[in-house]
Protein backbone atom coordinates (compact mmCIF):
# COMPACT_ATOMS: atom_id res chain seq x y z
CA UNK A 1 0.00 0.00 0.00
CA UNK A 2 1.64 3.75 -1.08
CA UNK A 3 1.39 6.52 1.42
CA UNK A 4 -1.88 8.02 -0.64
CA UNK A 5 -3.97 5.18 -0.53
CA UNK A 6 -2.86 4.82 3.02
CA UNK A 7 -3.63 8.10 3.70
CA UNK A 8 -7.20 7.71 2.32
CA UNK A 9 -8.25 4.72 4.20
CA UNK A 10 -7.21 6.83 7.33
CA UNK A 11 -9.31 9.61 6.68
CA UNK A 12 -12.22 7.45 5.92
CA UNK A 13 -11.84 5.28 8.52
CA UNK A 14 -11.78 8.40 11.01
CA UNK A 15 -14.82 9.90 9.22
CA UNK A 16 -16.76 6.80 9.74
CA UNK A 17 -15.80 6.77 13.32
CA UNK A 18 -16.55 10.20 14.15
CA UNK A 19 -19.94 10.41 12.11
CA UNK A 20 -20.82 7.45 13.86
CA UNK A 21 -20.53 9.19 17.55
CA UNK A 22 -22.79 11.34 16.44
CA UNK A 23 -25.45 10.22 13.80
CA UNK A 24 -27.72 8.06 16.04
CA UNK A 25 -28.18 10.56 18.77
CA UNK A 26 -28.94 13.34 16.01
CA UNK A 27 -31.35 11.68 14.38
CA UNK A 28 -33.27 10.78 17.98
CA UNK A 29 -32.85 14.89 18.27
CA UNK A 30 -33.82 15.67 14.71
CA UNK A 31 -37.20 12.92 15.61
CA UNK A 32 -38.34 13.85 19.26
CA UNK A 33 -37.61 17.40 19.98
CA UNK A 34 -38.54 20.86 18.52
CA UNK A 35 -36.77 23.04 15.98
CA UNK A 36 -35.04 25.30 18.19
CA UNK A 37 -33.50 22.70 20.06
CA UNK A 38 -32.90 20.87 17.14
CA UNK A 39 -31.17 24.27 15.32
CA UNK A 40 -28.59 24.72 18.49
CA UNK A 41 -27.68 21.24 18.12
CA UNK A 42 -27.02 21.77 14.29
CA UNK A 43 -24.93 24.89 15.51
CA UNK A 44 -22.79 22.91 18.12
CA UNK A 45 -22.17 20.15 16.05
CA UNK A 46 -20.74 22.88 13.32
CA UNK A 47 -18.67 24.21 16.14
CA UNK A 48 -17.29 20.60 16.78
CA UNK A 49 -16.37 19.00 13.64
CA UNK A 50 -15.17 22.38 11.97
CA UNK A 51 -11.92 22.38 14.28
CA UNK A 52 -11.99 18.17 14.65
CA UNK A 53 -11.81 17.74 10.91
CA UNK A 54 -9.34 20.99 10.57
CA UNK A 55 -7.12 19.09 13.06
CA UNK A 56 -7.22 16.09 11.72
CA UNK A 57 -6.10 17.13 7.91
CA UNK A 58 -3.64 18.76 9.89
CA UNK A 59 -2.22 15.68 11.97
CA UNK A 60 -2.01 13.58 8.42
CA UNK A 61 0.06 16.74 6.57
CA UNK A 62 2.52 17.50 9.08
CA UNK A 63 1.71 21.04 9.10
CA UNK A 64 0.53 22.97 12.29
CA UNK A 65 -1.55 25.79 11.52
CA UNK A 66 -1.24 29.59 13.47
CA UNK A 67 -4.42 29.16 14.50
CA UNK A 68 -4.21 25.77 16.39
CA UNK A 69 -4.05 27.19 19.71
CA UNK A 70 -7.60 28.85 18.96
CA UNK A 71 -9.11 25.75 16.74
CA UNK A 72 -8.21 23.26 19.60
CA UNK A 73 -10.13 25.59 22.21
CA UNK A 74 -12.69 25.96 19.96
CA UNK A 75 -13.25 21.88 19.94
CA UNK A 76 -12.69 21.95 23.65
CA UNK A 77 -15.82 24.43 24.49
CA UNK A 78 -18.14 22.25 21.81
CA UNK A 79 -17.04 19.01 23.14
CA UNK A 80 -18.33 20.25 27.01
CA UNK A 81 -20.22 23.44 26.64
CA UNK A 82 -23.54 21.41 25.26
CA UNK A 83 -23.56 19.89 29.30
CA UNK A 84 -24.70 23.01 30.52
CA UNK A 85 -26.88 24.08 27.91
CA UNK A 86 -29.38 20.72 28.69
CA UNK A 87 -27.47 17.97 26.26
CA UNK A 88 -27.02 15.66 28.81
CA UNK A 89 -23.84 12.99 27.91
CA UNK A 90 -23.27 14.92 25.06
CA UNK A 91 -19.72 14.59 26.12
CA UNK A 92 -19.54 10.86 26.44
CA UNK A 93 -19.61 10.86 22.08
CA UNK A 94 -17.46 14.40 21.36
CA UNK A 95 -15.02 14.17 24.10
CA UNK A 96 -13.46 10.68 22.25
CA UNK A 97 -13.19 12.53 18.81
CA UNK A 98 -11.27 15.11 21.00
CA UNK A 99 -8.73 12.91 22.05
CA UNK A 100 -7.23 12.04 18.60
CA UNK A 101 -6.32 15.77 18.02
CA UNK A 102 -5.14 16.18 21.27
CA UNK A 103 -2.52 12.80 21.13
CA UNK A 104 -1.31 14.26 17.11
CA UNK A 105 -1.32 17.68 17.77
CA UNK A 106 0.41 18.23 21.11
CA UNK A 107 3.17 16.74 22.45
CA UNK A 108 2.46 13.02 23.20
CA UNK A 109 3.96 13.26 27.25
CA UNK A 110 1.15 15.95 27.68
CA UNK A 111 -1.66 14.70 25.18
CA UNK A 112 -1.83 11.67 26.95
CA UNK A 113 -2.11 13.33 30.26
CA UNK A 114 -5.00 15.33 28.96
CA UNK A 115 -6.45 12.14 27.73
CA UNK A 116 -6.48 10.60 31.20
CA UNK A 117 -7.64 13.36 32.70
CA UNK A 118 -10.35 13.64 29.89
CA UNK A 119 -11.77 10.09 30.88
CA UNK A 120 -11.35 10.30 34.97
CA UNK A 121 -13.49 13.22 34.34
CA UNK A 122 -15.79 11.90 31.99
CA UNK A 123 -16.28 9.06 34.27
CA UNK A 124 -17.18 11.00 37.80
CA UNK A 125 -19.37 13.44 35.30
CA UNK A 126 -21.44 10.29 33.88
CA UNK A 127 -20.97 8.34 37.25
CA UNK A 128 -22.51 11.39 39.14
CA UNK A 129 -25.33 11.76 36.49
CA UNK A 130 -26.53 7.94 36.31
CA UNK A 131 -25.01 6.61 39.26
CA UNK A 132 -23.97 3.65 36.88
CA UNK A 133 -20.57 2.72 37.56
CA UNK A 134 -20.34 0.15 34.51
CA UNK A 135 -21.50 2.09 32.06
CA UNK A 136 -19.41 5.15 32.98
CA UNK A 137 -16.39 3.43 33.07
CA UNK A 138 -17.29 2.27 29.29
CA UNK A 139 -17.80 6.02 28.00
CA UNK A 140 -14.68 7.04 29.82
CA UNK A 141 -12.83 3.73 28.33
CA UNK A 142 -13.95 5.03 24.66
CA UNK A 143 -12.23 8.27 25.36
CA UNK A 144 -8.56 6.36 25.33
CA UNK A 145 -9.53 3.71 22.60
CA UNK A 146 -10.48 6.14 20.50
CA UNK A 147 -8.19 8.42 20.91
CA UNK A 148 -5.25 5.58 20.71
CA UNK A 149 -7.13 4.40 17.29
CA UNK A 150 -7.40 8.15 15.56
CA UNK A 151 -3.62 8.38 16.65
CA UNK A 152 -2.51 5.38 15.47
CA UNK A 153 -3.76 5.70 12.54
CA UNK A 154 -2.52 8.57 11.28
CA UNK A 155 0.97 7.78 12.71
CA UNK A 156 0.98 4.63 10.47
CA UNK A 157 -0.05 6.77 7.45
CA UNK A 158 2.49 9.31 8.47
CA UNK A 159 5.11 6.57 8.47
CA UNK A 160 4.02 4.86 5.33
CA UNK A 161 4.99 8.13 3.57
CA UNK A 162 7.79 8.50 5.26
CA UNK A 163 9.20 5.31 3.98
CA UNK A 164 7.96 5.92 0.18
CA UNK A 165 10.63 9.10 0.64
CA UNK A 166 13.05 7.28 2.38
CA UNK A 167 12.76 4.18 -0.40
CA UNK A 168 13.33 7.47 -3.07
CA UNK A 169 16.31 8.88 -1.47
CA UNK A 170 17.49 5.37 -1.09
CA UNK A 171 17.18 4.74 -4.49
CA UNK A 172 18.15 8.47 -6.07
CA UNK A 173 21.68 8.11 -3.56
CA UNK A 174 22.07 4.26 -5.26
CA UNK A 175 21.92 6.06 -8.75
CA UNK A 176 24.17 9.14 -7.72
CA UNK A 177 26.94 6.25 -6.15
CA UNK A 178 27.14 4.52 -9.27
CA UNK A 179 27.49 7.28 -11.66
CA UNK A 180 30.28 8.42 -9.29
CA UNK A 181 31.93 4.98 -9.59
CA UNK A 182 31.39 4.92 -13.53
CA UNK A 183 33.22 8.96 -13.21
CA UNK A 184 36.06 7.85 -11.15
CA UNK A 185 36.63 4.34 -12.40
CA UNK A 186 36.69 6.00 -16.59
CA UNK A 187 38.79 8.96 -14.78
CA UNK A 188 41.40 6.22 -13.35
CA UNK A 189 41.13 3.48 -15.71
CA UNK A 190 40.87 4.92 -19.37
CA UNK A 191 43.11 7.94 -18.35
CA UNK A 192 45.83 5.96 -17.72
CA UNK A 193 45.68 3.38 -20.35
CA UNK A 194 44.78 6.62 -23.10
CA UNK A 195 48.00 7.97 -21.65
CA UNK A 196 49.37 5.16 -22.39
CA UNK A 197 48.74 4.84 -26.30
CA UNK A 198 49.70 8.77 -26.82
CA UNK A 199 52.86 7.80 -25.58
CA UNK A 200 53.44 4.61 -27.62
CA UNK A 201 51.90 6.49 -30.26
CA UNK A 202 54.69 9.11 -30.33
CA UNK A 203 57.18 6.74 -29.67
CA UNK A 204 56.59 4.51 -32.98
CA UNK A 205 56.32 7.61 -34.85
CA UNK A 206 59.48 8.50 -33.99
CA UNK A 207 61.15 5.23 -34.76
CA UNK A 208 59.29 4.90 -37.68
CA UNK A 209 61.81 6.34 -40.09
CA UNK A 210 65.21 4.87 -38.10
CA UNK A 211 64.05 1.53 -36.65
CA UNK A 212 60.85 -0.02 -38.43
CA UNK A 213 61.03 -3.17 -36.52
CA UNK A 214 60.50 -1.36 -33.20
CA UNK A 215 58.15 0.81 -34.57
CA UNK A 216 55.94 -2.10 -35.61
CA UNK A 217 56.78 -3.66 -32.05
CA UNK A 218 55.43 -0.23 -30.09
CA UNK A 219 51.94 -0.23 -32.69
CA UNK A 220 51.64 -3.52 -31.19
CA UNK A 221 51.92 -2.49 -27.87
CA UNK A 222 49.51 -0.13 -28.63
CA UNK A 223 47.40 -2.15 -30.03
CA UNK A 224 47.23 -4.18 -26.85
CA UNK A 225 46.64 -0.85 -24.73
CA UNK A 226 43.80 -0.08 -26.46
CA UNK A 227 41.82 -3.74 -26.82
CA UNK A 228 42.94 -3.47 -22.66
CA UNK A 229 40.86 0.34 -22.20
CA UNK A 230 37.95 -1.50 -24.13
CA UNK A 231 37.80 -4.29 -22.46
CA UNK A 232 37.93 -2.30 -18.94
CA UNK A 233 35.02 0.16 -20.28
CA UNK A 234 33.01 -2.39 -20.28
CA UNK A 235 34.21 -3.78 -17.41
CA UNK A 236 32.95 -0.33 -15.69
CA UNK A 237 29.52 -0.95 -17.27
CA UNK A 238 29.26 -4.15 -16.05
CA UNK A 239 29.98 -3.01 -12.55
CA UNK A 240 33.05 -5.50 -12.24
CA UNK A 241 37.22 -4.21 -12.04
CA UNK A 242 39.11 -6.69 -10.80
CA UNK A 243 43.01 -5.36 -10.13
CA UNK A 244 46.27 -6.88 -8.63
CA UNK A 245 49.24 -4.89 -7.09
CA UNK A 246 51.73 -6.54 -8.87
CA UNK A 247 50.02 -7.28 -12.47
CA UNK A 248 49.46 -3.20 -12.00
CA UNK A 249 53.49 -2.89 -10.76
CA UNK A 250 54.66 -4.79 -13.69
CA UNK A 251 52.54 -2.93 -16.36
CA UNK A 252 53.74 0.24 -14.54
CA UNK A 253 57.47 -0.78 -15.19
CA UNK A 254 56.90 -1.44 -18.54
CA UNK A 255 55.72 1.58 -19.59
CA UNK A 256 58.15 3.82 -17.43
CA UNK A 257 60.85 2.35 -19.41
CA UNK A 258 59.33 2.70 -22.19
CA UNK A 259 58.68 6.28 -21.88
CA UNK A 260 62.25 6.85 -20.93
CA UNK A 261 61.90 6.47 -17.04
CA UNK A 262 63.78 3.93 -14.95
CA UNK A 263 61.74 2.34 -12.40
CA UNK A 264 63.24 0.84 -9.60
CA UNK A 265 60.99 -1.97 -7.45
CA UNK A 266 61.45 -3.15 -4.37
CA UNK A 267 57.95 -5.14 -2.57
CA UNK A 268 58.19 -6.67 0.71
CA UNK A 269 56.56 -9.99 0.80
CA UNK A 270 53.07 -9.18 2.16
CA UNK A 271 49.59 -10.57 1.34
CA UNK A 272 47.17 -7.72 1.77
CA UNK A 273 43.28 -8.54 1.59
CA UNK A 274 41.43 -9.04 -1.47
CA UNK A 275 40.19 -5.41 -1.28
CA UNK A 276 43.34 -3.36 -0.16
CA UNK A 277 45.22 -5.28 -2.88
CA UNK A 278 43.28 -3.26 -5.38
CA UNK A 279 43.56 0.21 -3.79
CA UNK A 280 47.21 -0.21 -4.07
CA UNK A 281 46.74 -1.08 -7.51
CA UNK A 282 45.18 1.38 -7.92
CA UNK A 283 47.64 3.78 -6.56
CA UNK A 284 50.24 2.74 -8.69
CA UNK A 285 48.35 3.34 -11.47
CA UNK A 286 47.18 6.76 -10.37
CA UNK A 287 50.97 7.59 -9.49
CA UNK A 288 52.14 6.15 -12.58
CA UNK A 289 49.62 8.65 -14.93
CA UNK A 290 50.68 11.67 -12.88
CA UNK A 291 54.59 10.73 -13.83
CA UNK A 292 53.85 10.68 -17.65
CA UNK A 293 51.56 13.42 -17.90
CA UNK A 294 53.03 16.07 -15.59
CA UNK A 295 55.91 15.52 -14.85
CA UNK A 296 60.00 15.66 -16.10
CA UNK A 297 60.94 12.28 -14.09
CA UNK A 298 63.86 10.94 -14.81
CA UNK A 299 63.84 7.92 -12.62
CA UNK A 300 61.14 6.71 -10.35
CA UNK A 301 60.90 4.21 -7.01
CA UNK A 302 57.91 1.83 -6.23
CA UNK A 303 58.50 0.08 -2.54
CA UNK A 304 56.30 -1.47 -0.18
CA UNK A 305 56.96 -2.01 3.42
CA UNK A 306 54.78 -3.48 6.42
CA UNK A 307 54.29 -1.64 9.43
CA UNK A 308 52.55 -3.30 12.35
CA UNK A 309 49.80 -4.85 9.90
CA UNK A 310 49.44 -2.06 7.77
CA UNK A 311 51.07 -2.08 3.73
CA UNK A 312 53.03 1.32 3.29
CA UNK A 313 53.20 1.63 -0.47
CA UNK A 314 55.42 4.99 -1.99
CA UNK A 315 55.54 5.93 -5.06
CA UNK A 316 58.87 8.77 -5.89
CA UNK A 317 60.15 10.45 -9.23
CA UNK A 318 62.86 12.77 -9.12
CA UNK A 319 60.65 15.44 -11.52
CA UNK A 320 57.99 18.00 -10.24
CA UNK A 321 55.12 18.34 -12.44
CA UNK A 322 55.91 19.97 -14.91
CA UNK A 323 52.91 22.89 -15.08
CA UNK A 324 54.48 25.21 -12.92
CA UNK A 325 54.16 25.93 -9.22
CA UNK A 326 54.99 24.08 -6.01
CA UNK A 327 53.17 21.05 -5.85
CA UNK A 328 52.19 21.09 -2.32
CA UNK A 329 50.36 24.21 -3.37
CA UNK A 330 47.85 22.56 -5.96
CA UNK A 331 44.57 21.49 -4.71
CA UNK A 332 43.80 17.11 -5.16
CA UNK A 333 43.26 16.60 -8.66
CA UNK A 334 40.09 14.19 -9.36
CA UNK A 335 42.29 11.43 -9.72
CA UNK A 336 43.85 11.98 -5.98
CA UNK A 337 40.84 12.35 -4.68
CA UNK A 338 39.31 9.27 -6.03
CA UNK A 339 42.47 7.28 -4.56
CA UNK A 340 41.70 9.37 -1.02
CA UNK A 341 38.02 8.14 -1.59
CA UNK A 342 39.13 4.78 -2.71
CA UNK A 343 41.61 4.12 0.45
CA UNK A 344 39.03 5.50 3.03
CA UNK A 345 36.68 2.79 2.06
CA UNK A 346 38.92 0.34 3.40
CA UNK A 347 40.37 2.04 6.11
CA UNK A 348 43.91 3.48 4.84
CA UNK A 349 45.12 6.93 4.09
CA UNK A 350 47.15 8.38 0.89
CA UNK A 351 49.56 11.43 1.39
CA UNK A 352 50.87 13.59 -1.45
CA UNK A 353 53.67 15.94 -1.91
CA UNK A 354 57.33 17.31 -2.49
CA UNK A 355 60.49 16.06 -1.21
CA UNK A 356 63.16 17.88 -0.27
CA UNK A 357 65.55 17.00 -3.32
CA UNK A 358 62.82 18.26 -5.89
CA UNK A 359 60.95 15.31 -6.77
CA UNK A 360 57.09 14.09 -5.76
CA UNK A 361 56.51 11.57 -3.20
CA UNK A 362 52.94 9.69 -3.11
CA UNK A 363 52.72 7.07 -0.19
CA UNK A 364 48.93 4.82 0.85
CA UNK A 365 48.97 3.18 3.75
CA UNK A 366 45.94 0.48 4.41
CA UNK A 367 45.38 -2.44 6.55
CA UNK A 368 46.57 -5.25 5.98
């Protein structure tokens, strides 16, 4: 059941319970007496369900009107002022419908004092009236069963709406995750390996004219880059990446020399966790892209260390980046900040910055 049809059972349920306080002795009124009577009970009964009904759309939207202080006091004096004017017990089916208002509408410690207080005085009124202990009990009973049911159903239509938003926000955050997973896993993934093929790219086109053979050997290379940045696009539709540390180290190395760059290695024997295993991967790769694209490395250093159960992976080149400025003074690019986002989900921490001989130091540190 969605909040709206829950919401309209409630408010027919509640109409049917409070016309049905009130129909049977009307109709004995509207039958037996005169037309004056009958024309102030018309006039009370106006007074009555004017605020009740007001009070009740209220309870169901959530929205307290200005006037409620003056609407509520308004039900109040209809629900008991009819005693004195000669409707004797008119109390014992009005002062029921009064208590749902009063549980929704005020705070529930102090509506449901006013409730009890509401039926210990509807019972010594009735008791004093009849002198029938039984049956006064029963009209003061009514006053906290119905009250209870007018309360508890709103509440239940209240929280059936609730959850419909909640499912909705649920659902709209699921949707905003993913295409933030699609952003950063294209921004990681295909950045590197399209890095990759511009550089093998310029490479074979430079040995084109004055070694052939290795040209054709670097188009091949390239040719193997880009079947590998298909194949992981639609690995990224698919929802599946599966990286290791060291398939990712020993692509890195390859195309460092490649490019130019010697890469030194050194990996302690460690065996992180199925999930930590591919944040460091995913370092390397991350540190690897920001060597070729911005900076003037010469040489770089890939070393892994444990430290009481925690890997300490850092990645250093001996070149700044190359587009000016002191690195520690650039904000996170998107890729850094998906590796920040990437080692916080598993409980590590990735640092980024100068050293003090004029190269770049990035280090991740997660549990192992």
């Amino acid at each position: 059941m969605n909040s709206t049809s829950a919401r309209r059972l409630g408010i027919a349920l509640i109409v049917l319970v409070s016309v049905g306080y009130t129909i049977i002795p009307l109709v004995f009124s509207l039958v037996t007496t005169s037309a004056s009577v009958n024309a102030r009970l018309l006039m009370v009964l106006t007074a009555f369900y004017w605020p009740h009904f007001l009070h009740v759309r209220q309870a169901f939207t959530g929205i307290r009107s200005r006037w409620l202080p003056a609407t509520l006091a308004v039900q109040v004096v209809a629900t008991y002022l009819p005693e004195a004017l000669g409707f004797t017990g008119w109390s014992a089916g009005t002062a029921p419908l009064l208590a749902g208002p009063v549980l929704l509408l005020l705070p529930l410690r102090w509506g449901g004092v006013m409730v009890m207080t509401m039926a210990a005085a509807e019972f010594w009124w009735l008791e004093g009236i009849f002198h029938n202990v039984t049956g006064s009990f029963f009209y003061a009973l009514t006053i906290l069963i119905t009250g209870a049911m007018v309360y508890v159903v709103v509440r239940l239509s209240r929280v059936t709406a609730e959850l419909e938003q909640a499912r909705a926000d649920l659902a709209e955050a699921a949707v905003l995750k993913e295409r933030l997973r699609i952003s950063r896993d294209l921004h990681d993934g295909l950045g590197h390996n399209l890095t990759a093929i511009v550089l093998k790219g310029d490479l074979a086109a430079r040995l084109m004219d004055r070694d052939l053979p290795a040209a054709k050997t670097e188009v091949g290379a390239l040719v193997q880059v880009a079947r590998e940045a298909a194949q992981e696009v639609r690995q990224v539709a698919r929802g599946y990446r599966r990286m290791t540390f060291a398939d990712e180290v020993h692509r890195a190395v390859a195309l460092l020399e490649s490019s130019g760059i010697g890469c030194q290695v050194n990996l302690a024997e460690i065996t992180p966790s199925r999930e930590a295993d591919e944040v460091l991967a995913w370092a390397v790769r991350e540190g690897v892209t920001n060597i070729l694209r911005h900076s003037r490395a010469t040489t770089c250093s890939i070393t892994t260390s444990n430290r009481a159960g925690r890997t300490h992976l850092e990645i250093v080149n001996n070149g700044l980046p190359s587009d000016g400025g002191p690195a520690d003074a650039r904000p996170l690019g998107g890729g850094l900040i998906g590796l920040v986002e990437r080692a916080a989900q598993v409980g590590g921490t990735v640092e980024a910055g100068r050293t003090s001989t004029g190269g770049f130091r990035l280090t991740m540190e997660v549990p192992t």
